[in-house]
N, C-alpha and C. Protein backbone atom coordinates (compact mmCIF):
# COMPACT_ATOMS: atom_id res chain seq x y z
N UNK A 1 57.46 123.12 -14.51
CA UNK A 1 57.86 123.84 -13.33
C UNK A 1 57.04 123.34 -12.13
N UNK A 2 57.61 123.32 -10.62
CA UNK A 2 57.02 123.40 -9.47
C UNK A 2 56.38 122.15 -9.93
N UNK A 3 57.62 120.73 -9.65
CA UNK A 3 57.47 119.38 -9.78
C UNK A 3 57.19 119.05 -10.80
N UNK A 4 58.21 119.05 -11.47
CA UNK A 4 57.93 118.66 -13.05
C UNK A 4 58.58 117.70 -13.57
N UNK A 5 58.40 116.37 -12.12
CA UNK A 5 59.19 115.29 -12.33
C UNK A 5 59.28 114.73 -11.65
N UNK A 6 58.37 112.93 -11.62
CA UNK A 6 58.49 112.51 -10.31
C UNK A 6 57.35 111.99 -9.90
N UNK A 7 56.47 112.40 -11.01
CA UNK A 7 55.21 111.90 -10.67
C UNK A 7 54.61 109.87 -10.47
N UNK A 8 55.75 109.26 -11.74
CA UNK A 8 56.05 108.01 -12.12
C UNK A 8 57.09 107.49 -11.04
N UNK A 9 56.79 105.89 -11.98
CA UNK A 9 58.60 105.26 -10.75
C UNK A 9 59.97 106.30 -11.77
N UNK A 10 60.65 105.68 -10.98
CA UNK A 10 62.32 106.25 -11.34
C UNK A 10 62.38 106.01 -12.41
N UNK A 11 62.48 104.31 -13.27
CA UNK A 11 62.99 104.31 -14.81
C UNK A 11 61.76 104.58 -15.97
N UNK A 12 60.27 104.82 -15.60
CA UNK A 12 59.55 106.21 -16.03
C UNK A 12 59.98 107.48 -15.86
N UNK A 13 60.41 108.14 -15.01
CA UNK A 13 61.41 109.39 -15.03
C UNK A 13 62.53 108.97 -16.31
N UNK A 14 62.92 107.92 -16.26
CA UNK A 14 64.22 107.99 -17.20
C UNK A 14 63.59 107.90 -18.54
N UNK A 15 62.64 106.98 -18.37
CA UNK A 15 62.20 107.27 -20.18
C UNK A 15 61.26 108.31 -20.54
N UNK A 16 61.10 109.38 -19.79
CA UNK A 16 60.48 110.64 -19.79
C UNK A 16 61.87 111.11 -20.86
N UNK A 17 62.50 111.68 -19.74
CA UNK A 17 64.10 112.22 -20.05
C UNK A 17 64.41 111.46 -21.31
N UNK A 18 64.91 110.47 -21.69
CA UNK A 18 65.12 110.15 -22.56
C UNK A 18 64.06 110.56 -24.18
N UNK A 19 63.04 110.26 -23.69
CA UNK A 19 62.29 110.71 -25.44
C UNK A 19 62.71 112.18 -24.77
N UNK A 20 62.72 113.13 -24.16
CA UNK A 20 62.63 114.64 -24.51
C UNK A 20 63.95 114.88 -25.07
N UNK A 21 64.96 114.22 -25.01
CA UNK A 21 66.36 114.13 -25.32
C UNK A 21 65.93 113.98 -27.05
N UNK A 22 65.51 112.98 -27.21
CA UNK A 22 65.12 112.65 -28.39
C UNK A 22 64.30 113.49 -29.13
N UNK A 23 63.63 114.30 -29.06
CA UNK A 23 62.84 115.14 -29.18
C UNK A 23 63.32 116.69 -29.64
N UNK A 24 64.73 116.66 -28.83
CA UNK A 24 64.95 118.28 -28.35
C UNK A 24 66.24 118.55 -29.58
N UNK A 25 66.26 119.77 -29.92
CA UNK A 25 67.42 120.03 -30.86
C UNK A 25 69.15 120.10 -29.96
N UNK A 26 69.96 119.62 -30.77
CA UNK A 26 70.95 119.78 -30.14
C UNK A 26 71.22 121.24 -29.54
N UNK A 27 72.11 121.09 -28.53
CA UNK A 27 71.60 122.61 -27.87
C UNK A 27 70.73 122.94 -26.44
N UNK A 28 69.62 121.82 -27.08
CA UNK A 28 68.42 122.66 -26.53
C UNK A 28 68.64 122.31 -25.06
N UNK A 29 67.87 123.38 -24.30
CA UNK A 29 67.75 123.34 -22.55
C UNK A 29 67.00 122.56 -22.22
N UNK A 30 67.40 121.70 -20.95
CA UNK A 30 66.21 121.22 -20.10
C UNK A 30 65.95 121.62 -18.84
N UNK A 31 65.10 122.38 -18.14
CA UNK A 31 65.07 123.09 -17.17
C UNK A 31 63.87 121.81 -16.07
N UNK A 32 64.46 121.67 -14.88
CA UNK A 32 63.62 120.64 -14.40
C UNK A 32 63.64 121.50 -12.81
N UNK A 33 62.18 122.33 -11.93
CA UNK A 33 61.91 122.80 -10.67
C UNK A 33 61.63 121.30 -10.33
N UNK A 34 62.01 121.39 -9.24
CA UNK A 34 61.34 120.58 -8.29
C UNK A 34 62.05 120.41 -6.76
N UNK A 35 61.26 119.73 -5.77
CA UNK A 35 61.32 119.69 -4.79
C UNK A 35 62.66 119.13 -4.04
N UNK A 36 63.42 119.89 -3.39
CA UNK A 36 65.00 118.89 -2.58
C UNK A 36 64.51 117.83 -1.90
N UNK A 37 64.71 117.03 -2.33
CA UNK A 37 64.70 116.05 -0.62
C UNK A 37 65.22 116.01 0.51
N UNK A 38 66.36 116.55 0.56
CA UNK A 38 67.91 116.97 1.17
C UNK A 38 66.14 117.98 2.22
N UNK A 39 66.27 119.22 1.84
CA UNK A 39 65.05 120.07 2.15
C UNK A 39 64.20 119.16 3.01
N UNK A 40 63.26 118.10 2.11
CA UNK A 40 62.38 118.01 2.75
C UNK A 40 62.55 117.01 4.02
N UNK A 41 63.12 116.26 3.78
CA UNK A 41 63.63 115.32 4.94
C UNK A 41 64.18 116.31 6.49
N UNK A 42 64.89 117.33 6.43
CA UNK A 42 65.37 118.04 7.23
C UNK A 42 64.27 118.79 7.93
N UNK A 43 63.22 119.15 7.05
CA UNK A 43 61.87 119.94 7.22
C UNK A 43 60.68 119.33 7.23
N UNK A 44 60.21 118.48 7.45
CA UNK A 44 59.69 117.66 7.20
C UNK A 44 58.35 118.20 7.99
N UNK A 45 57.01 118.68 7.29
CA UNK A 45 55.69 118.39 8.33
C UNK A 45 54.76 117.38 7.80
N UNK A 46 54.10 116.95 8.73
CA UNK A 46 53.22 115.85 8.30
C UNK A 46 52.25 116.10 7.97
N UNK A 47 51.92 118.06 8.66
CA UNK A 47 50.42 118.45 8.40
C UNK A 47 50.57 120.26 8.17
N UNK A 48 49.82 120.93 6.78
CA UNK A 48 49.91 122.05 6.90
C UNK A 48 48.92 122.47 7.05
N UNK A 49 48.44 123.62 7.38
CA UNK A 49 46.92 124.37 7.05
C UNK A 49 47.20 125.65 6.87
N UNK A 50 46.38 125.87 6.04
CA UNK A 50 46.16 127.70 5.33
C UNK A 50 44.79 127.69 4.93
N UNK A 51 44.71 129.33 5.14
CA UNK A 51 43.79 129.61 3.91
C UNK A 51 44.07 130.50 3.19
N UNK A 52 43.78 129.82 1.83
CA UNK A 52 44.24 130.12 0.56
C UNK A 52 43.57 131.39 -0.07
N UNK A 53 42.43 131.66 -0.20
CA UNK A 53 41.35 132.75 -0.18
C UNK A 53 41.02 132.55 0.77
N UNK A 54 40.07 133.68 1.07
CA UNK A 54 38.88 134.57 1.44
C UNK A 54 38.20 133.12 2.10
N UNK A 55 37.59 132.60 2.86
CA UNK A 55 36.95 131.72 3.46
C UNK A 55 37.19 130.19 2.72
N UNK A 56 38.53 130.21 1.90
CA UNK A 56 38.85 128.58 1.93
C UNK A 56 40.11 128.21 2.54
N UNK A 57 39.83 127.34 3.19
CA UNK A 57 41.04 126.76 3.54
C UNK A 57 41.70 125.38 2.86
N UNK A 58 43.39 125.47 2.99
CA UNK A 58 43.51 123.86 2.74
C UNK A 58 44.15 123.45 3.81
N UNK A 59 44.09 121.97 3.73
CA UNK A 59 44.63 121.41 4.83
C UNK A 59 45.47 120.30 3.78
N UNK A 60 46.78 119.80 3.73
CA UNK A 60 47.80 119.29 3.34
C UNK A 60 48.55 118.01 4.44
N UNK A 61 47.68 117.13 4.09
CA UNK A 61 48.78 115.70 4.98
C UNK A 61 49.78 114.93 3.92
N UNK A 62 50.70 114.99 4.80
CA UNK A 62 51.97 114.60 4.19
C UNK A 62 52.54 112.81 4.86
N UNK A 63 53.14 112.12 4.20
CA UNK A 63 53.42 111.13 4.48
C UNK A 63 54.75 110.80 3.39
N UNK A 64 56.14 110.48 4.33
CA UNK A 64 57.12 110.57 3.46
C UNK A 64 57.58 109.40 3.40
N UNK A 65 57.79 108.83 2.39
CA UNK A 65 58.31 107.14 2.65
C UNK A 65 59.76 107.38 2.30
N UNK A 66 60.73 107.18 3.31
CA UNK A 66 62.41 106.86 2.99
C UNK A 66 62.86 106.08 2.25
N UNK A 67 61.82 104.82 2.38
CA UNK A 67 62.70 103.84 1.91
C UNK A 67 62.40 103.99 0.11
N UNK A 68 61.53 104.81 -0.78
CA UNK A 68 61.13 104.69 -1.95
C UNK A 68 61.87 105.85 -1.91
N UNK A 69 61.76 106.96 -1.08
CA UNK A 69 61.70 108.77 -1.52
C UNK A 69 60.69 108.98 -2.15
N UNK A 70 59.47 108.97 -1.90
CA UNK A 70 58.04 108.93 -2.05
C UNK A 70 57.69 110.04 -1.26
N UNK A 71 56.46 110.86 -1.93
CA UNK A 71 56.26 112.16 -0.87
C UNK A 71 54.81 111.86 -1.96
N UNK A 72 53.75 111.38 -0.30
CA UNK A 72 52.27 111.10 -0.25
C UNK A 72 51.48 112.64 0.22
N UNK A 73 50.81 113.14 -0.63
CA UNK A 73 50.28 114.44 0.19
C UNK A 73 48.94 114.10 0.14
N UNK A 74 48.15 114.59 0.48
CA UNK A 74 46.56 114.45 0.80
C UNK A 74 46.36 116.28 0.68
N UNK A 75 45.40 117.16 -0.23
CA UNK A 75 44.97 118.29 -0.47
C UNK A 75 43.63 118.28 -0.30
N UNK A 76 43.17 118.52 1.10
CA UNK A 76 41.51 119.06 1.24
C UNK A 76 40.89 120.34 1.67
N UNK A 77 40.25 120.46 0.74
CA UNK A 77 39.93 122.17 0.74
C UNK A 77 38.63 122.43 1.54
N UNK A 78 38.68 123.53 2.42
CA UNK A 78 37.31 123.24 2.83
C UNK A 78 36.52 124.76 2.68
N UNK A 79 35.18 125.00 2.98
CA UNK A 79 34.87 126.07 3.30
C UNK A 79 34.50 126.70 4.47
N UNK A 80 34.71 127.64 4.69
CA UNK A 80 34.67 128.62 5.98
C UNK A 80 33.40 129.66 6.14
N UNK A 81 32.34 128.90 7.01
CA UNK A 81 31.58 129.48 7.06
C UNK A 81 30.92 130.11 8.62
N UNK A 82 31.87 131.22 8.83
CA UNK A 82 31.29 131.44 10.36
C UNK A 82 32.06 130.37 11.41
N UNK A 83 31.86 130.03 11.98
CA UNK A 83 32.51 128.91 13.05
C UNK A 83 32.72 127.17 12.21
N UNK A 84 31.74 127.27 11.48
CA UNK A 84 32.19 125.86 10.65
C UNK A 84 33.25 125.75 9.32
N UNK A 85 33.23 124.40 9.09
CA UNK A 85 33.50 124.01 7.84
C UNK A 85 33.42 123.12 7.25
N UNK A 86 33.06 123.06 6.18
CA UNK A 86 32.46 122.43 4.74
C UNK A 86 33.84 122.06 3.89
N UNK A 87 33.42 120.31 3.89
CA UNK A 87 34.84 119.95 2.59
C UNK A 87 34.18 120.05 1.28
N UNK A 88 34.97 120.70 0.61
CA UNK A 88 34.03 120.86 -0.56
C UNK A 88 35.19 120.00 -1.76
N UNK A 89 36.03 119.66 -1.52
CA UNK A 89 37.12 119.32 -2.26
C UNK A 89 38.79 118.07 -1.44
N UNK A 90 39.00 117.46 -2.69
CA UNK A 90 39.85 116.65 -2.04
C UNK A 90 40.87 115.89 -3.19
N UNK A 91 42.34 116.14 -3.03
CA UNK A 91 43.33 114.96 -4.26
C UNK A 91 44.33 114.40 -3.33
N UNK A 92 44.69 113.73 -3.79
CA UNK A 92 45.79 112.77 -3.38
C UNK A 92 47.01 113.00 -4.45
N UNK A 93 47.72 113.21 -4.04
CA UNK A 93 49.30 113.09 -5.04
C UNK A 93 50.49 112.49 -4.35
N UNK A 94 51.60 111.86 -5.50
CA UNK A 94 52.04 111.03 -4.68
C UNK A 94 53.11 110.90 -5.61
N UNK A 95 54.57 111.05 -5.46
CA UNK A 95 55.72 111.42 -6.25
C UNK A 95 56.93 111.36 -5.95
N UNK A 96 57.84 111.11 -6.67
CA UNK A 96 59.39 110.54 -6.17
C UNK A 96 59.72 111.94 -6.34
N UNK A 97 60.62 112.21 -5.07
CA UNK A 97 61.77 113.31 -4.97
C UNK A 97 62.73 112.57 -4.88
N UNK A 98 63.75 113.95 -5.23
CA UNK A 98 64.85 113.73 -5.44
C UNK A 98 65.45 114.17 -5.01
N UNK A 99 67.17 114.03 -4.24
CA UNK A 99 68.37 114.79 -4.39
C UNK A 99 69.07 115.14 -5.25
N UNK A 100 69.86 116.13 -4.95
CA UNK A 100 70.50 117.27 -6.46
C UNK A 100 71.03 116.08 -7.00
N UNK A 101 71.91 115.19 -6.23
CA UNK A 101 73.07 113.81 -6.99
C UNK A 101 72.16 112.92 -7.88
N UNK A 102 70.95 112.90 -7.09
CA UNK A 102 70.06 111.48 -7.80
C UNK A 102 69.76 112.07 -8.88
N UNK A 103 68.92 113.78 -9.30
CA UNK A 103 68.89 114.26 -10.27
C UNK A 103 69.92 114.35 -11.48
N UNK A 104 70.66 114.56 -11.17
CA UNK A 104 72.59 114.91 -11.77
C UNK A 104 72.36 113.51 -12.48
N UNK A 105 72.46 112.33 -11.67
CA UNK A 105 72.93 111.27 -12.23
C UNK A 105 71.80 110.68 -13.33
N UNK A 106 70.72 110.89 -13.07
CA UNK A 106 69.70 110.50 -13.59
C UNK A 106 69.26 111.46 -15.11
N UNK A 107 69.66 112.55 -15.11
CA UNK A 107 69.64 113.67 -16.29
C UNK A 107 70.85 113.14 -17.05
N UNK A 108 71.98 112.99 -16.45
CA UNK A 108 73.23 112.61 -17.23
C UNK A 108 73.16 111.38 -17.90
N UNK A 109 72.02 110.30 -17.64
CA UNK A 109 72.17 108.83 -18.05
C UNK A 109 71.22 108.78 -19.50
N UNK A 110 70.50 109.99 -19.44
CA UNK A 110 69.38 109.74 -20.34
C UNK A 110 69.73 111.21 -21.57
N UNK A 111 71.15 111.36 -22.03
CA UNK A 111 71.12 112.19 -23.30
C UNK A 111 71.38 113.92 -22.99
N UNK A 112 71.48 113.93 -21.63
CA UNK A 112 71.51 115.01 -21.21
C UNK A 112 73.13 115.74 -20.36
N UNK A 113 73.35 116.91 -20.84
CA UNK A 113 74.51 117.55 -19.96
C UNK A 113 74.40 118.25 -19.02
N UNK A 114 74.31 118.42 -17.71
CA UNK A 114 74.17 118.45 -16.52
C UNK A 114 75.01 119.98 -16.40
N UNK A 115 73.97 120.83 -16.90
CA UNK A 115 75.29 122.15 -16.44
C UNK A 115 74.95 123.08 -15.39
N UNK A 116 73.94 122.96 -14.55
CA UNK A 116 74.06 124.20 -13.45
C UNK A 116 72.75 123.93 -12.60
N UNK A 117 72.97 123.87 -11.13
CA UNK A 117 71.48 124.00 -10.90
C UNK A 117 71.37 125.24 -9.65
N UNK A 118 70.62 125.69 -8.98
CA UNK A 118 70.53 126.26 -7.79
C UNK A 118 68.93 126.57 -7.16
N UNK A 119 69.36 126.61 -6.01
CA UNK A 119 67.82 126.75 -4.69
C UNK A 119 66.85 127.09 -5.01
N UNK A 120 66.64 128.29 -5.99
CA UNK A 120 65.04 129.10 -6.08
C UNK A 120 65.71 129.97 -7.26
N UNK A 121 64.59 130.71 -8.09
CA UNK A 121 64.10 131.51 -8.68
C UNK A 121 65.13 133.06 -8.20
N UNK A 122 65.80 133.24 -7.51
CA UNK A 122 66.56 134.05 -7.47
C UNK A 122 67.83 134.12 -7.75
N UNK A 123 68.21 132.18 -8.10
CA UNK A 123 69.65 131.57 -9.18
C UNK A 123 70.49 131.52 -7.80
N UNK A 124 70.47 131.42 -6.69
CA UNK A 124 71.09 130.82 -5.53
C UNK A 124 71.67 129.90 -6.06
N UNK A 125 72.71 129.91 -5.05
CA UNK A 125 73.67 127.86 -5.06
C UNK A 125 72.21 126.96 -4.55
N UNK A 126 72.61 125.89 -4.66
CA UNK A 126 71.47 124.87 -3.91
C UNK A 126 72.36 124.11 -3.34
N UNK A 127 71.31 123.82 -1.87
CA UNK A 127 72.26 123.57 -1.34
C UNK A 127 71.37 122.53 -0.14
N UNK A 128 71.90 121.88 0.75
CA UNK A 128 70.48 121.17 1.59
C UNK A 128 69.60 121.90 2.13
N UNK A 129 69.63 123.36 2.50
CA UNK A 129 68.66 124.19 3.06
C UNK A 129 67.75 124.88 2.05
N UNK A 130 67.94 124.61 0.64
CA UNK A 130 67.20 124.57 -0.47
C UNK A 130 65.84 124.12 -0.64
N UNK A 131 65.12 125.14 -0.47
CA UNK A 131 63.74 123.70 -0.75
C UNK A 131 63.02 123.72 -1.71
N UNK A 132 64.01 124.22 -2.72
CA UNK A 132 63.91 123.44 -4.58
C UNK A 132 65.35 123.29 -4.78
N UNK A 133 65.26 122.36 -6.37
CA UNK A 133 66.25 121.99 -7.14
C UNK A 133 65.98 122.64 -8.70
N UNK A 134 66.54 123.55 -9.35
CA UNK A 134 65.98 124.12 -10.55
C UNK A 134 67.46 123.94 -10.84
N UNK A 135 67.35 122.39 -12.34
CA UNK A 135 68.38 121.61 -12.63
C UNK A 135 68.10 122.15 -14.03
N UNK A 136 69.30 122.77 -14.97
CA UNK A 136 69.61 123.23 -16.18
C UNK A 136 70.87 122.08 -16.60
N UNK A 137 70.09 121.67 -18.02
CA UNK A 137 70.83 120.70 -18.67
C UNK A 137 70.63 120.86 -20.24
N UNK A 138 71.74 120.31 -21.30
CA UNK A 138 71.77 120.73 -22.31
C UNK A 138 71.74 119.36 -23.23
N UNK A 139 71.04 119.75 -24.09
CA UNK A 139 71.15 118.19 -25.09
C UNK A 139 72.36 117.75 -25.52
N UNK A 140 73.27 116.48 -25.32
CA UNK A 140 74.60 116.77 -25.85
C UNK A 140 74.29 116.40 -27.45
């Protein structure tokens, strides 16, 4: 869940999918959250900040490459102390998104039946103003 795919290139995604195909009893579900691109491209920030608790903050730089569908984030956490702050923490992640079609086609190539997906956790259509893809597929 909440990018559970995407971390590798594309035909690593496929031979992910494929052994779980292999793996899974006929029947069985494959449930895949993750991020729209459709979404993020439309929404796109380069920079977020919060704080997450009580005197930490994160700060989130984003860098989207089109031409791969690559989504570069930068996660640095800092601490909040009075008027300053302290980095106490820092990752880099860096991961292929997808559109619902690229998903569809890419679940369907590797053993899998493509039966339903929608927006969020409340079973919505998905749709480009979606900013997840929660793709349900069945072992054929």
């Amino acid at each position: 869940m909440n990018t559970s795919i995407g971390y590798y290139s594309e035909r690593e995604d496929e031979a992910v999918l494929r052994q779980l195909s292999r793996v899974s009893a006929s029947g069985g579900l494959l449930v895949i959250d993750m991020g729209n691109r459709d979404w993020i491209v439309r929404h796109f920030m380069s920079r977020d900040i919060s704080e997450v608790a009580d005197s930490l903050i994160q700060l989130i730089t984003r860098t989207l490459y089109l031409e791969s569908s690559r989504l570069e984030n930068i996660y640095e956490y800092y601490e909040k102390k009075g008027d300053s702050l302290r980095r106490i923490a820092g990752v880099k992640l860096d991961h292929r998104v997808y559109s619902l079609h690229e998903i569809v086609r890419l679940v369907s190539e590797t053993g899998w039946s493509y039966l339903r997906s929608f927006g969020g956790f409340s079973l919505e259509p998905c749709h480009v103003d979606s900013n997840r893809i929660i793709l349900v597929a069945k072992k054929v």
